[in-house]
C-alpha atoms as a PDB file:
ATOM      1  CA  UNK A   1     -73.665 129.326  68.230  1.00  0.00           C
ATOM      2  CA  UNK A   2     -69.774 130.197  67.224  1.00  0.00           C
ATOM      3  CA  UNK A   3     -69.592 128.145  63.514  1.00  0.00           C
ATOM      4  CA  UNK A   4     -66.326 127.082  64.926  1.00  0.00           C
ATOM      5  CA  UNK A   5     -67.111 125.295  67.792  1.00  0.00           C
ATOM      6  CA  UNK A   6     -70.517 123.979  67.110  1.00  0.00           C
ATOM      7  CA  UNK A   7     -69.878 119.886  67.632  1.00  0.00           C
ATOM      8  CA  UNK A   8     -72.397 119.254  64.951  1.00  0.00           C
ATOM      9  CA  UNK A   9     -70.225 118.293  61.243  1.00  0.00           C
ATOM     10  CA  UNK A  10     -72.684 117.265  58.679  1.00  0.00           C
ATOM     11  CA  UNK A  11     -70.888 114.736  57.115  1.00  0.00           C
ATOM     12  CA  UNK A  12     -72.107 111.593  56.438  1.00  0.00           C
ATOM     13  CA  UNK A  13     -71.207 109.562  59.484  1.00  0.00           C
ATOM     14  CA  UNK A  14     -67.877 111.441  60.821  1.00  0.00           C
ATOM     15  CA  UNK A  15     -67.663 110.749  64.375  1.00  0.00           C
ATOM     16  CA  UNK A  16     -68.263 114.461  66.018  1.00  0.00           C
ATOM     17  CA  UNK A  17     -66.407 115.739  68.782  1.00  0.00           C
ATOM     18  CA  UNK A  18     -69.320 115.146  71.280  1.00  0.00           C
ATOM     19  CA  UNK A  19     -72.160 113.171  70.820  1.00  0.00           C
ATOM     20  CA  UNK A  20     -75.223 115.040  72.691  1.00  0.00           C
ATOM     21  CA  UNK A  21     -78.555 114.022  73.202  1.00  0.00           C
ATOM     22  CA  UNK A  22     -78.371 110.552  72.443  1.00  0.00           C
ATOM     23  CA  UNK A  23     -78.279 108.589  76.237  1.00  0.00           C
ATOM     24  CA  UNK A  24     -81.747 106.985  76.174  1.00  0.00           C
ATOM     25  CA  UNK A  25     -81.115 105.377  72.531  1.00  0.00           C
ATOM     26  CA  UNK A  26     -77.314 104.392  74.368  1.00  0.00           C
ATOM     27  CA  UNK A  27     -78.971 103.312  77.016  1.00  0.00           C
ATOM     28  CA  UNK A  28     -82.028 101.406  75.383  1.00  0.00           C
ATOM     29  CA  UNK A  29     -79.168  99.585  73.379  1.00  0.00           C
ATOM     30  CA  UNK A  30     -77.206  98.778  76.488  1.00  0.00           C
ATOM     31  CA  UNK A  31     -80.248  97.263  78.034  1.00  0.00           C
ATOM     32  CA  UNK A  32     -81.305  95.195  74.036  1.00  0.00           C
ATOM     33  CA  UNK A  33     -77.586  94.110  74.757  1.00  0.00           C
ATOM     34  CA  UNK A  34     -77.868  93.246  78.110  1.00  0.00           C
ATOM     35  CA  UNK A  35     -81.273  91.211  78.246  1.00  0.00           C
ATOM     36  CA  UNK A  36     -79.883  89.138  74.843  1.00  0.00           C
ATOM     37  CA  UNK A  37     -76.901  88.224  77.256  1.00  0.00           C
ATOM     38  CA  UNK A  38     -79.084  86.678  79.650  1.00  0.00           C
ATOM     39  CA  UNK A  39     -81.183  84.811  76.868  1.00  0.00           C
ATOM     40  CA  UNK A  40     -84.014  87.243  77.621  1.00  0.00           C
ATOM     41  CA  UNK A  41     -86.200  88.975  74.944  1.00  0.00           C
ATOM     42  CA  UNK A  42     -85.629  92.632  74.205  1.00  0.00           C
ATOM     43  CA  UNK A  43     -87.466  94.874  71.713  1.00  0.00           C
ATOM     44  CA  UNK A  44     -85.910  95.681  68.702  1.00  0.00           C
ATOM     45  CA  UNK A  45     -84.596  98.750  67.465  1.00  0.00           C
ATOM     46  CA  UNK A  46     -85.451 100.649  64.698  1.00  0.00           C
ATOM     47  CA  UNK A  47     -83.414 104.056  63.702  1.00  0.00           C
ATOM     48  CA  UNK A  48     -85.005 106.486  61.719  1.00  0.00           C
ATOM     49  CA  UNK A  49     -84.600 110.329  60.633  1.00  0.00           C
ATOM     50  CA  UNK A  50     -84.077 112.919  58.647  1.00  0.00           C
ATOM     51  CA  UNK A  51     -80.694 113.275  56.598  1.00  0.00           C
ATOM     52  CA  UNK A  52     -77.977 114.539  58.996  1.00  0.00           C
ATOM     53  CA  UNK A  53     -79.202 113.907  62.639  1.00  0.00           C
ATOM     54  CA  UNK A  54     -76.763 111.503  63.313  1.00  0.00           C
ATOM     55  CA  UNK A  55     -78.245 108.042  62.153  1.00  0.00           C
ATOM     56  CA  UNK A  56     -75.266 106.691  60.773  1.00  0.00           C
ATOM     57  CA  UNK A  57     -72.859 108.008  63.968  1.00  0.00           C
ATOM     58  CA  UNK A  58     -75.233 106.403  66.387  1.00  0.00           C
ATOM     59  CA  UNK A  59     -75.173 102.643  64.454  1.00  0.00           C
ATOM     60  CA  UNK A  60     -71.558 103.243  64.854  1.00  0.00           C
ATOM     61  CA  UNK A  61     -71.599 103.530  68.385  1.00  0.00           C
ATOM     62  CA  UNK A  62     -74.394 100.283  68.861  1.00  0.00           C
ATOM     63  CA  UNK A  63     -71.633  98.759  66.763  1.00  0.00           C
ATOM     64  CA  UNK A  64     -68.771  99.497  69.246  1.00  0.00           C
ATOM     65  CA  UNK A  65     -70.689  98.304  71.991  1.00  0.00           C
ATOM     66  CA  UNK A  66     -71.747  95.291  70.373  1.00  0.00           C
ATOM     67  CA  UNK A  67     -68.334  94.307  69.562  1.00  0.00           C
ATOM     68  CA  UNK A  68     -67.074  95.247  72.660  1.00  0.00           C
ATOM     69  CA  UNK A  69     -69.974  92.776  74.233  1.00  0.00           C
ATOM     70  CA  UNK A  70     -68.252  90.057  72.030  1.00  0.00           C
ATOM     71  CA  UNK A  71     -71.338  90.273  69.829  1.00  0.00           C
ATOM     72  CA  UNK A  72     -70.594  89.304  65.752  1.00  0.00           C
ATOM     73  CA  UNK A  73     -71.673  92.448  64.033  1.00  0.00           C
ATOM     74  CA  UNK A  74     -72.793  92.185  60.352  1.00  0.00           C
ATOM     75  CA  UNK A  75     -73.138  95.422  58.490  1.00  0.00           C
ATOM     76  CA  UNK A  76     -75.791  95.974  55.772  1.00  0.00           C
ATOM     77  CA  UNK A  77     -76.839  98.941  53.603  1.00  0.00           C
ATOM     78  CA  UNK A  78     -80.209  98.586  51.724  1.00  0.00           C
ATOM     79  CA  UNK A  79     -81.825  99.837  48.873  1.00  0.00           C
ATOM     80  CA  UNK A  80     -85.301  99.882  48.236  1.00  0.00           C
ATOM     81  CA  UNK A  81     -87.116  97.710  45.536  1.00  0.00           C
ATOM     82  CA  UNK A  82     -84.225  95.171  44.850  1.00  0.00           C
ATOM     83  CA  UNK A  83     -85.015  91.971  46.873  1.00  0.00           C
ATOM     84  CA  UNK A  84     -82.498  90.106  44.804  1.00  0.00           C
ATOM     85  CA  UNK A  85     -79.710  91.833  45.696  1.00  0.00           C
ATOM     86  CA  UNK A  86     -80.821  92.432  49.143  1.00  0.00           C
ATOM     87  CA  UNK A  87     -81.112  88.314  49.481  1.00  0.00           C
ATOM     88  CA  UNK A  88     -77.837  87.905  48.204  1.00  0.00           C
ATOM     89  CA  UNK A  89     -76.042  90.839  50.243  1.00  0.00           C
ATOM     90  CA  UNK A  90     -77.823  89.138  53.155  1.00  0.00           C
ATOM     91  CA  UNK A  91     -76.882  85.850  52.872  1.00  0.00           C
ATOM     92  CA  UNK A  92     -73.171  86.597  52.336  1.00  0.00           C
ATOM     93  CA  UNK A  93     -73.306  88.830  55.438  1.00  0.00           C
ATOM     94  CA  UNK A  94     -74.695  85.805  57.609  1.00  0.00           C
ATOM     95  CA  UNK A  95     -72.485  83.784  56.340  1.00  0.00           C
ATOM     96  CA  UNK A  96     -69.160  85.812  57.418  1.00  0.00           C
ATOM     97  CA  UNK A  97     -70.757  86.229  60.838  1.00  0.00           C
ATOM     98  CA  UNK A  98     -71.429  82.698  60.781  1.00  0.00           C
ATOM     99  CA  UNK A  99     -67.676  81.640  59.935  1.00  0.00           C
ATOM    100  CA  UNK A 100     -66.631  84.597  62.871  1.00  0.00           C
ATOM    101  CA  UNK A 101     -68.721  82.954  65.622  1.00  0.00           C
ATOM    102  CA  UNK A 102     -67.070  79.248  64.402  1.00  0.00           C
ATOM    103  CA  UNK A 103     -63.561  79.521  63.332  1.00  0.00           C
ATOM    104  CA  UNK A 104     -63.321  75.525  63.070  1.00  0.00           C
ATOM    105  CA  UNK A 105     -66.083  75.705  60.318  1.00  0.00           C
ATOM    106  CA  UNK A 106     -63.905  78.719  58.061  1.00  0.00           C
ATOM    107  CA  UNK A 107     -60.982  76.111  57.986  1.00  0.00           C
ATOM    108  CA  UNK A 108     -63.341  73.716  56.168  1.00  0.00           C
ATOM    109  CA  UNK A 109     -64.236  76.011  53.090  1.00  0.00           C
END
């Protein structure tokens, strides 16, 4: 393939120009979306891979669609082998997405 038109950019999360391949993870996600809506279970979602296949781009797009879904959205990178921090990080996460979904209680702090 021409080096200048190939859609893939390795670059740590840049949005490419098309996103291919990716519709059943969309559309699992649309459904895990959908089904939480209604108060119904879903299975959870777990992304994995090697460095560069578009990990990073495709959490970006569950984000939009959350968000779009009026879903809080609280963002998280882990390390391994530090539960402190990871506790910590956590907690101050929930708590933003806590104050998001009730305004009323971010006046009181």
């Amino acid at each position: 393939m021409d080096p200048l038109t190939n859609p893939y950019t390795p670059n740590a999360g840049a949005q490419p120009t098309t996103l291919a391949g990716r519709n059943p993870q969309l559309d699992s996600f649309d459904l895990l979306l959908a089904r939480l809506m209604r108060g119904r279970p879903q299975q959870s979602m777990i992304v994995t891979g090697l460095r560069g296949v578009g990990k990073t781009v495709l959490l970006g797009q569950f984000r939009k669609k959350a968000l779009a879904a009026n879903w809080v959205v609280a963002e998280l990178e882990i390390r391994k082998h530090d539960d402190t921090e990871f506790r910590r990080m956590m907690a101050s996460r929930m708590r933003t997405a806590l104050l998001e979904i009730s305004p009323k209680a971010a006046l009181r702090s």
